[in-house]
PDB file of N, CA and C in Angstrom:
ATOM      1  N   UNK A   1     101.924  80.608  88.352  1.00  0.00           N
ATOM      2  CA  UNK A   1     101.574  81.688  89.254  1.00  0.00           C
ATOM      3  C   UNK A   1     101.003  82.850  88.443  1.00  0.00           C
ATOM      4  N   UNK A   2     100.148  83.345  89.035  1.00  0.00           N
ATOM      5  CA  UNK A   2      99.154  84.583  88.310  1.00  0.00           C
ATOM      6  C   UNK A   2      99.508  85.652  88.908  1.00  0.00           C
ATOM      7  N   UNK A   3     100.287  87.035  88.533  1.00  0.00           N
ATOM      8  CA  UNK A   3      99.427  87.560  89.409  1.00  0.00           C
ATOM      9  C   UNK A   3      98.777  89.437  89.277  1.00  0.00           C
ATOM     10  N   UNK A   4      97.653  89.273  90.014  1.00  0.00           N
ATOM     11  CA  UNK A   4      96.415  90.694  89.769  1.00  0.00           C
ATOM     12  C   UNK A   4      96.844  91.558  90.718  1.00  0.00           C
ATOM     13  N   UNK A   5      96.676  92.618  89.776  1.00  0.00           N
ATOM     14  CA  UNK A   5      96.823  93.704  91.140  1.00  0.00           C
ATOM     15  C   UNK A   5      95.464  94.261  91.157  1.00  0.00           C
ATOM     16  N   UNK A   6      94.869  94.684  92.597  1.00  0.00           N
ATOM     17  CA  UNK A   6      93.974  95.317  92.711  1.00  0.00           C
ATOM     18  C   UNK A   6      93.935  96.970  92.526  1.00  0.00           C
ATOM     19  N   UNK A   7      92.513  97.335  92.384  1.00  0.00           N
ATOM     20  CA  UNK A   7      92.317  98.904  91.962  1.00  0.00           C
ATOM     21  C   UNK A   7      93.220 100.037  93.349  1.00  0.00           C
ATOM     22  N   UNK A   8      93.609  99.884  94.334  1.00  0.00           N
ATOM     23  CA  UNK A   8      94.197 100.814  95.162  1.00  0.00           C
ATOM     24  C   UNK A   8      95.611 100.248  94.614  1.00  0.00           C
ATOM     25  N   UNK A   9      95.907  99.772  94.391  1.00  0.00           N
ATOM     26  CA  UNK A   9      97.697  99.277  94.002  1.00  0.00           C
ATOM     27  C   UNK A   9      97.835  99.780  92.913  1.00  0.00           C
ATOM     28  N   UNK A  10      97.417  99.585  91.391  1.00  0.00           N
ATOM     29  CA  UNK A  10      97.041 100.740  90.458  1.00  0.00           C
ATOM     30  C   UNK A  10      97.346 101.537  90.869  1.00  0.00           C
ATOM     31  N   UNK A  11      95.919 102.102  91.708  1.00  0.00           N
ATOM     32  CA  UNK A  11      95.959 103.853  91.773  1.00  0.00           C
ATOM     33  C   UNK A  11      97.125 104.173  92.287  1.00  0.00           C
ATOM     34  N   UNK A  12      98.000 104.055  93.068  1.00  0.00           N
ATOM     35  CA  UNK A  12      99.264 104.250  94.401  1.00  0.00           C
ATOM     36  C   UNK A  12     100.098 103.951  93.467  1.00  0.00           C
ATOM     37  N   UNK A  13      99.991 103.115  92.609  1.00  0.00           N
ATOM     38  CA  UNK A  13     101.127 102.629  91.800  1.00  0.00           C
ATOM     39  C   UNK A  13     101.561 103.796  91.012  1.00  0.00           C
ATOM     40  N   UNK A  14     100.285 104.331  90.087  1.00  0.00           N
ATOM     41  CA  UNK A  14     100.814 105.550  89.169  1.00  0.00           C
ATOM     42  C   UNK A  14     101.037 106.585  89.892  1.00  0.00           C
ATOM     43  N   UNK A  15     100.204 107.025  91.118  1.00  0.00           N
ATOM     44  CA  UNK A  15     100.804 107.996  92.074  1.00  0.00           C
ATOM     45  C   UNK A  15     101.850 108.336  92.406  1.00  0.00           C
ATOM     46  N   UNK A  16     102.420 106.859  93.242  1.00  0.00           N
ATOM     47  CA  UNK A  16     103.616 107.116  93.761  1.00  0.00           C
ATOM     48  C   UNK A  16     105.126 106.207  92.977  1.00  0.00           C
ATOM     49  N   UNK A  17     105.005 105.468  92.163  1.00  0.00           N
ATOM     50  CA  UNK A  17     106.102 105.216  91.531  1.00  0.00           C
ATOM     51  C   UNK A  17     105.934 105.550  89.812  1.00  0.00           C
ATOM     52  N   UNK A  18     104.910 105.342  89.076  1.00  0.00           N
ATOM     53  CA  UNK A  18     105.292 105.369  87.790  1.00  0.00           C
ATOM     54  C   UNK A  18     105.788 106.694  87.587  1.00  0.00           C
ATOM     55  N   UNK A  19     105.263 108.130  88.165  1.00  0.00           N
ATOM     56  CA  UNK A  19     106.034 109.334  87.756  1.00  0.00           C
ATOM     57  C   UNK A  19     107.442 109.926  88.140  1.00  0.00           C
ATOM     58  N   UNK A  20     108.024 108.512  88.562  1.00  0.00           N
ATOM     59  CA  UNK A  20     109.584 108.562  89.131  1.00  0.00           C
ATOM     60  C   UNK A  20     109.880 107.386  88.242  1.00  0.00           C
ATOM     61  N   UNK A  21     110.784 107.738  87.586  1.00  0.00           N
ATOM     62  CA  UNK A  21     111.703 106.775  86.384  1.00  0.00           C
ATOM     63  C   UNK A  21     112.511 105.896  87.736  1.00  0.00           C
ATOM     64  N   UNK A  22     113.047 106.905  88.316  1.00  0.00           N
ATOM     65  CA  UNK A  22     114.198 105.874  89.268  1.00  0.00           C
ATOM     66  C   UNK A  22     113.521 105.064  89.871  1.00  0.00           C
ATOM     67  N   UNK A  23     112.064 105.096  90.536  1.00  0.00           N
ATOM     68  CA  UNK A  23     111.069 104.541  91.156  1.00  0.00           C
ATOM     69  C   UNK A  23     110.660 103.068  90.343  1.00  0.00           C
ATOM     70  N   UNK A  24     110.408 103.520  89.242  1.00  0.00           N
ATOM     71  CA  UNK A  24     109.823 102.471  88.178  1.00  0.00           C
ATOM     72  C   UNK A  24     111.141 101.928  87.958  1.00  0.00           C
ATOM     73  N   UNK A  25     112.118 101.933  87.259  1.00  0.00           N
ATOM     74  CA  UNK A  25     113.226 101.254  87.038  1.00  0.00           C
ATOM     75  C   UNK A  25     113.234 100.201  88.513  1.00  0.00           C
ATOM     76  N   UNK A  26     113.523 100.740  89.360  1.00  0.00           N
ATOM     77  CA  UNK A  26     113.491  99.664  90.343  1.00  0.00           C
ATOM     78  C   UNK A  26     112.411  98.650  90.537  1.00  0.00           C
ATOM     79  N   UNK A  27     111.095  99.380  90.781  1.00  0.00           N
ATOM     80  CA  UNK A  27     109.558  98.440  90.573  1.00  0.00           C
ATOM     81  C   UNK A  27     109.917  97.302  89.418  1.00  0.00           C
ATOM     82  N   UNK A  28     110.144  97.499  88.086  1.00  0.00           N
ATOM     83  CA  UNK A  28     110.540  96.473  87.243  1.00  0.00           C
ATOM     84  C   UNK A  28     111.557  95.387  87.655  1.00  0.00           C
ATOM     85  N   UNK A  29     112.677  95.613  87.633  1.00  0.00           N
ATOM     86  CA  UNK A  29     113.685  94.861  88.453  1.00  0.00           C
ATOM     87  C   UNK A  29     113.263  93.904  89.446  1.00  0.00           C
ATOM     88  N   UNK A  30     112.626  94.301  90.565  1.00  0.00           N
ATOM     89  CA  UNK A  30     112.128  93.550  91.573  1.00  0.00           C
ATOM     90  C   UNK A  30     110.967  93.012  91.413  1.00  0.00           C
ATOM     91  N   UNK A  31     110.064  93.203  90.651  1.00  0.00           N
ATOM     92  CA  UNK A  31     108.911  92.703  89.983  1.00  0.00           C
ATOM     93  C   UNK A  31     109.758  91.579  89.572  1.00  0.00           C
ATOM     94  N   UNK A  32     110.412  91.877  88.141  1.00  0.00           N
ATOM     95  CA  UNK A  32     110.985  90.511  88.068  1.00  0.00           C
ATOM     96  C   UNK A  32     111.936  89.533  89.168  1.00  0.00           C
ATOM     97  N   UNK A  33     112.581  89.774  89.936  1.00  0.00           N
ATOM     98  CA  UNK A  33     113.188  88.836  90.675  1.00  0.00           C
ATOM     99  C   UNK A  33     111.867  88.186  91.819  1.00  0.00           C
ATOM    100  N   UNK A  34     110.821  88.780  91.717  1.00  0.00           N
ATOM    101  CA  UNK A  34     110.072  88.705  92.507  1.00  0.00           C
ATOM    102  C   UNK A  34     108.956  87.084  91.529  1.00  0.00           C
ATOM    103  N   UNK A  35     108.773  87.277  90.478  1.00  0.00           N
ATOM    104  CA  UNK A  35     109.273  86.113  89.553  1.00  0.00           C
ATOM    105  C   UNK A  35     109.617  85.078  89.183  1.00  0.00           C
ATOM    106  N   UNK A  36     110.672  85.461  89.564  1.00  0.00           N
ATOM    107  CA  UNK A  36     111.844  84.330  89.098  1.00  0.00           C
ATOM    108  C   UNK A  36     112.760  83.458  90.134  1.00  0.00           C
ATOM    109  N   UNK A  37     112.349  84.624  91.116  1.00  0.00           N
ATOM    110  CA  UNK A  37     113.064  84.278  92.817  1.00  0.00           C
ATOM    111  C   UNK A  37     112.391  84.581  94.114  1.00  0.00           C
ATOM    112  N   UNK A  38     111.208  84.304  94.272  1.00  0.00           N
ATOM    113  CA  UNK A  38     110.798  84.741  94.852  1.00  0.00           C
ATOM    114  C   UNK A  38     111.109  84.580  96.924  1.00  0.00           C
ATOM    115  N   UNK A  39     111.625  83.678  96.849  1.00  0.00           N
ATOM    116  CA  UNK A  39     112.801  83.566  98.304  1.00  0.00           C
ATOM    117  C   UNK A  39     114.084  84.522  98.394  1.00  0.00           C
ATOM    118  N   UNK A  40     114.360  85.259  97.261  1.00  0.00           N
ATOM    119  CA  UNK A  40     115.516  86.117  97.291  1.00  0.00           C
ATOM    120  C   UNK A  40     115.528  86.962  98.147  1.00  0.00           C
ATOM    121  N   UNK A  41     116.753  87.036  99.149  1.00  0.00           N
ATOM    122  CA  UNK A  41     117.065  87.742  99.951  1.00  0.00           C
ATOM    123  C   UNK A  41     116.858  89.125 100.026  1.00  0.00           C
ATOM    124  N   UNK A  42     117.011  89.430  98.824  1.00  0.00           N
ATOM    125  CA  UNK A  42     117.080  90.660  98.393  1.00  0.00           C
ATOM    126  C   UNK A  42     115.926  91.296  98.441  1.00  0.00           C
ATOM    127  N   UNK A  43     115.032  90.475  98.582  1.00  0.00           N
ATOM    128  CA  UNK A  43     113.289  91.271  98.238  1.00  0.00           C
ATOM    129  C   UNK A  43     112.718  91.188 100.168  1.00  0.00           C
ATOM    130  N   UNK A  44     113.357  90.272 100.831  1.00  0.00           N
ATOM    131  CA  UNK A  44     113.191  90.894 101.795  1.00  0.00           C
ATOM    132  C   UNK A  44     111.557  90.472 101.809  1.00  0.00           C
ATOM    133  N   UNK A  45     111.221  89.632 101.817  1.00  0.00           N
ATOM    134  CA  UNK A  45     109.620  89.050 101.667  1.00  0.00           C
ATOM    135  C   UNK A  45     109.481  88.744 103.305  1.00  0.00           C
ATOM    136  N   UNK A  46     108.168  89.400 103.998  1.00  0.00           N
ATOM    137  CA  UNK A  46     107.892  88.748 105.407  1.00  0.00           C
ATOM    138  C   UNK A  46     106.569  88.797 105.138  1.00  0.00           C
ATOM    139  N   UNK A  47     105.736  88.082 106.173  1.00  0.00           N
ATOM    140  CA  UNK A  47     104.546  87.796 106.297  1.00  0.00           C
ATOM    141  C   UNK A  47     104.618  88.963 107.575  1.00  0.00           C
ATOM    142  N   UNK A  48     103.276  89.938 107.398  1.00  0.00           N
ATOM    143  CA  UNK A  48     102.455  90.657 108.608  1.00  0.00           C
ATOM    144  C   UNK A  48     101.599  90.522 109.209  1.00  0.00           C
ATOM    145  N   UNK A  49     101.805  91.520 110.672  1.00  0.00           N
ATOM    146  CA  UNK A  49     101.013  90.961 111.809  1.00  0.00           C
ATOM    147  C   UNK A  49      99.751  92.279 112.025  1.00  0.00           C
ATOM    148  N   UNK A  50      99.290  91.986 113.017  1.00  0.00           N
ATOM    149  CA  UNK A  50      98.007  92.950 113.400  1.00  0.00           C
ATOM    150  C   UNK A  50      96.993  92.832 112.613  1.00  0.00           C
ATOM    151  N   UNK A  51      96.698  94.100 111.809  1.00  0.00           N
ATOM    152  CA  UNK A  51      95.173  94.219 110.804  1.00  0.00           C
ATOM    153  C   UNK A  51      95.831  93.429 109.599  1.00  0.00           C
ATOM    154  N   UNK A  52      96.874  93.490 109.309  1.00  0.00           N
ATOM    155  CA  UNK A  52      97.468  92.696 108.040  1.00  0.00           C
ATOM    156  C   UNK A  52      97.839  91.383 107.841  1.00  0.00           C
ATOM    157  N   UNK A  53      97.073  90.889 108.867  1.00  0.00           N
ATOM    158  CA  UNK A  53      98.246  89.294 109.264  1.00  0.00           C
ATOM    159  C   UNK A  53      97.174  88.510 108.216  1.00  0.00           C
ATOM    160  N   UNK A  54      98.107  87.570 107.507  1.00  0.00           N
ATOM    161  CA  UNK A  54      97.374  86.759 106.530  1.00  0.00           C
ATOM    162  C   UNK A  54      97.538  87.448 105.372  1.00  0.00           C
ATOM    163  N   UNK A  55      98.483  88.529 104.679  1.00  0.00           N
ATOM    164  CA  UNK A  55      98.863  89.161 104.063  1.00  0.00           C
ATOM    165  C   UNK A  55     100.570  89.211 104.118  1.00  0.00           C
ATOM    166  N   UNK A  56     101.591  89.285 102.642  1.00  0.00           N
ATOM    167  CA  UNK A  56     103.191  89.430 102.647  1.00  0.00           C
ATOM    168  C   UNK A  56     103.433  90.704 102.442  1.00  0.00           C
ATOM    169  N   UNK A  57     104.780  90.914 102.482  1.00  0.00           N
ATOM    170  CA  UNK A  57     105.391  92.602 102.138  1.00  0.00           C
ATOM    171  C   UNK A  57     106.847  92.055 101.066  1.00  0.00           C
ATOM    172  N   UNK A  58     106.981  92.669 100.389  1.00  0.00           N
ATOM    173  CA  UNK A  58     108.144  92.781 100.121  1.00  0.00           C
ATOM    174  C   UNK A  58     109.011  94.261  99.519  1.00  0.00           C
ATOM    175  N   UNK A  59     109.811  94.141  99.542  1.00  0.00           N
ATOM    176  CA  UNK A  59     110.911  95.493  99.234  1.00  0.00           C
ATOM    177  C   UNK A  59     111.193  95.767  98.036  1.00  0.00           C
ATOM    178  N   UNK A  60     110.874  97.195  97.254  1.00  0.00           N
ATOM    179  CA  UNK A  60     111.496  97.657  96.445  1.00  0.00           C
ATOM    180  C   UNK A  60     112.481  98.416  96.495  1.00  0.00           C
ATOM    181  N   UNK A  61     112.566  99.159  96.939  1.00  0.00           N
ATOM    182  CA  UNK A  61     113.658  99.778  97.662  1.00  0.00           C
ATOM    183  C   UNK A  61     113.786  99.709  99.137  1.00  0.00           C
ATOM    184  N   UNK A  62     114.833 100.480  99.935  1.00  0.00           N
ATOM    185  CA  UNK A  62     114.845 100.756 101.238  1.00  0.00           C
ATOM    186  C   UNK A  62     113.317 100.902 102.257  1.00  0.00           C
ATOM    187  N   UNK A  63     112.833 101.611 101.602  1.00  0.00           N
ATOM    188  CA  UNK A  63     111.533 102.369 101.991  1.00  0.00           C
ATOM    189  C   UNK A  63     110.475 102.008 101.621  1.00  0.00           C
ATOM    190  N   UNK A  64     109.944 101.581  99.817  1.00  0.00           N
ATOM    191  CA  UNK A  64     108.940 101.438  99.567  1.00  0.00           C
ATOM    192  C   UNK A  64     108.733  99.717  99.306  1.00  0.00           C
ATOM    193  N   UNK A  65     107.206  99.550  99.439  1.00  0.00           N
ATOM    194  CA  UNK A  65     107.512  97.944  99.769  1.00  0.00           C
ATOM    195  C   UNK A  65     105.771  97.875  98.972  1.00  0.00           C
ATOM    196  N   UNK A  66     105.817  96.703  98.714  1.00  0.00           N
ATOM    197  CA  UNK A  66     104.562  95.800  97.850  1.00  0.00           C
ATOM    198  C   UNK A  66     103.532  95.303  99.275  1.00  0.00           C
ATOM    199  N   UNK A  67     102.613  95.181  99.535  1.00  0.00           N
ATOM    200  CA  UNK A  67     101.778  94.542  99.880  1.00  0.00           C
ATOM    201  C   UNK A  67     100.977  93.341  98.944  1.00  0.00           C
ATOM    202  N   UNK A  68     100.951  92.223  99.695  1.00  0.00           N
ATOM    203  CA  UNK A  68     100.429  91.544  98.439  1.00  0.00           C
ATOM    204  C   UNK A  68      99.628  90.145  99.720  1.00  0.00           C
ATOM    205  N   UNK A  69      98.943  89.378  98.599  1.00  0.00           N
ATOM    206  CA  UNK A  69      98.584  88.067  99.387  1.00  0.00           C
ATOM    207  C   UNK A  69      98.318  87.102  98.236  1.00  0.00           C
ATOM    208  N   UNK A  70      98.049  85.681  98.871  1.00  0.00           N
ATOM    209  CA  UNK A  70      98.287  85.151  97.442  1.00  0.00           C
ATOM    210  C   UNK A  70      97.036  84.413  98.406  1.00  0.00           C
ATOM    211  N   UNK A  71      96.597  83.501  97.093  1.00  0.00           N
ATOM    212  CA  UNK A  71      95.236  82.375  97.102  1.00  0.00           C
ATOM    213  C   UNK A  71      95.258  81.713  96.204  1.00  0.00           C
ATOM    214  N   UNK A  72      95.077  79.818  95.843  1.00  0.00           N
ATOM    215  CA  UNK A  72      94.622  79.574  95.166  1.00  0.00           C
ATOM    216  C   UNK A  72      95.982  79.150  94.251  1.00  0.00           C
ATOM    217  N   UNK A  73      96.879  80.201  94.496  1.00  0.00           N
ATOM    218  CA  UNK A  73      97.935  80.417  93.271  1.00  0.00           C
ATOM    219  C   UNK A  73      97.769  81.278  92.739  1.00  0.00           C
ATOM    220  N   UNK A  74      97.196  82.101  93.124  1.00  0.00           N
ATOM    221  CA  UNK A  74      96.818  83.516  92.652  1.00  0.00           C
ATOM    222  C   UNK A  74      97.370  84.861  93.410  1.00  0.00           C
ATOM    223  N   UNK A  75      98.439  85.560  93.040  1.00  0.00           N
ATOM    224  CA  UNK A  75      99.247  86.674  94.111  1.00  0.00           C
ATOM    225  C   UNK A  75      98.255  87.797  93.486  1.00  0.00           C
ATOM    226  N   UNK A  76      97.574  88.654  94.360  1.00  0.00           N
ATOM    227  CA  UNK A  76      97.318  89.876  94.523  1.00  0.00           C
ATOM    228  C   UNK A  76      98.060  90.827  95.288  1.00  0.00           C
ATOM    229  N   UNK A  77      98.195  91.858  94.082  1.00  0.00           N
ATOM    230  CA  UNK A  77      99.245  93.302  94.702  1.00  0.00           C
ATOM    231  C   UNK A  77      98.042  93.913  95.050  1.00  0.00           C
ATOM    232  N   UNK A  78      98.108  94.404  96.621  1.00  0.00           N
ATOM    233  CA  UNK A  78      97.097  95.379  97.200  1.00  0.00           C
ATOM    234  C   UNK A  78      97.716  96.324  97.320  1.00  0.00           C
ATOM    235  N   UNK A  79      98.878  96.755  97.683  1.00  0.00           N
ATOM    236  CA  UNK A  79      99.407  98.074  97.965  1.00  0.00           C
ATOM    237  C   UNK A  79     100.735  98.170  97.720  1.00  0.00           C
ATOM    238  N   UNK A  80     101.021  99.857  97.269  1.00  0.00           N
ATOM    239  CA  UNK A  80     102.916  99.684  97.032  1.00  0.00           C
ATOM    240  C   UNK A  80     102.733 101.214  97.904  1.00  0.00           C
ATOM    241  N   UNK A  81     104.031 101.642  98.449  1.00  0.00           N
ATOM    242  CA  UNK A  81     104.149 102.931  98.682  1.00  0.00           C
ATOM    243  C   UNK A  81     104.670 102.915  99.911  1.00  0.00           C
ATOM    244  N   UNK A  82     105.224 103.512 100.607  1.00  0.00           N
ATOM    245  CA  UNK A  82     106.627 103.594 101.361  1.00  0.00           C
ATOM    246  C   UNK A  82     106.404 103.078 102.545  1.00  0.00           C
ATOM    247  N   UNK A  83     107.202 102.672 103.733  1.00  0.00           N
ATOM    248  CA  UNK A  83     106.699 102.223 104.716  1.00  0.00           C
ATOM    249  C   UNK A  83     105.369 102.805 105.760  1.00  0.00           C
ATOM    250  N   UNK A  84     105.762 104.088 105.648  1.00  0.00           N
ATOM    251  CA  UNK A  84     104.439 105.186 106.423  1.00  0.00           C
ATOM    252  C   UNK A  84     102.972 104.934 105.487  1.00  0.00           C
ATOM    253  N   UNK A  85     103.288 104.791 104.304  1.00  0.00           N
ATOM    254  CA  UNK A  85     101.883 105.216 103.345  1.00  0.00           C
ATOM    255  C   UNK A  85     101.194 103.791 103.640  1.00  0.00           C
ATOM    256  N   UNK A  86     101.843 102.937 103.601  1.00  0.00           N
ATOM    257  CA  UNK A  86     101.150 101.530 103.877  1.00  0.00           C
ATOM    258  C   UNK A  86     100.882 100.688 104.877  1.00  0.00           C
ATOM    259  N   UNK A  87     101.315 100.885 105.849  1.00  0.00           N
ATOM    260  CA  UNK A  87     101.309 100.311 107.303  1.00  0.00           C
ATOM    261  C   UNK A  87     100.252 101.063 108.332  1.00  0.00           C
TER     262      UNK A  87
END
């Protein structure tokens, strides 16, 4: 499994989690179980509907969540940032 993140996931990424340690500490963590486990309960992985359908979510914390889609075998991170910023 590969996987790319695109240029708005980046950008949102350093925006909204790398300048929070507590933010990033968690992003790492779940990055990895995300990994290694990727059925884990804990990450809370669903597939979305409406403009997003054909696209997954999963949870970093309570609030902030990954957008992603995969192809090929290839997972692309399109978006991270809290439930309001991304939906």
């Amino acid at each position: 499994m590969k996987i790319i993140f695109h240029k708005t996931f980046v950008k949102h990424f350093d925006k909204r989690i790398k300048i929070n340690s507590s933010l990033l500490e968690r992003f790492k963590v779940r990055y990895q179980l995300f990994i290694d486990e990727r059925n884990s309960d804990i990450l809370q992985d669903h597939s979305l509907s409406g403009v997003l359908k054909g696209k997954r979510s999963f949870s970093i914390t309570g609030d902030i969540r990954i957008i992603y889609q995969e192809s090929d075998g290839i997972i692309e991170f399109l978006d991270i940032g809290s439930h309001n910023q991304i939906y």
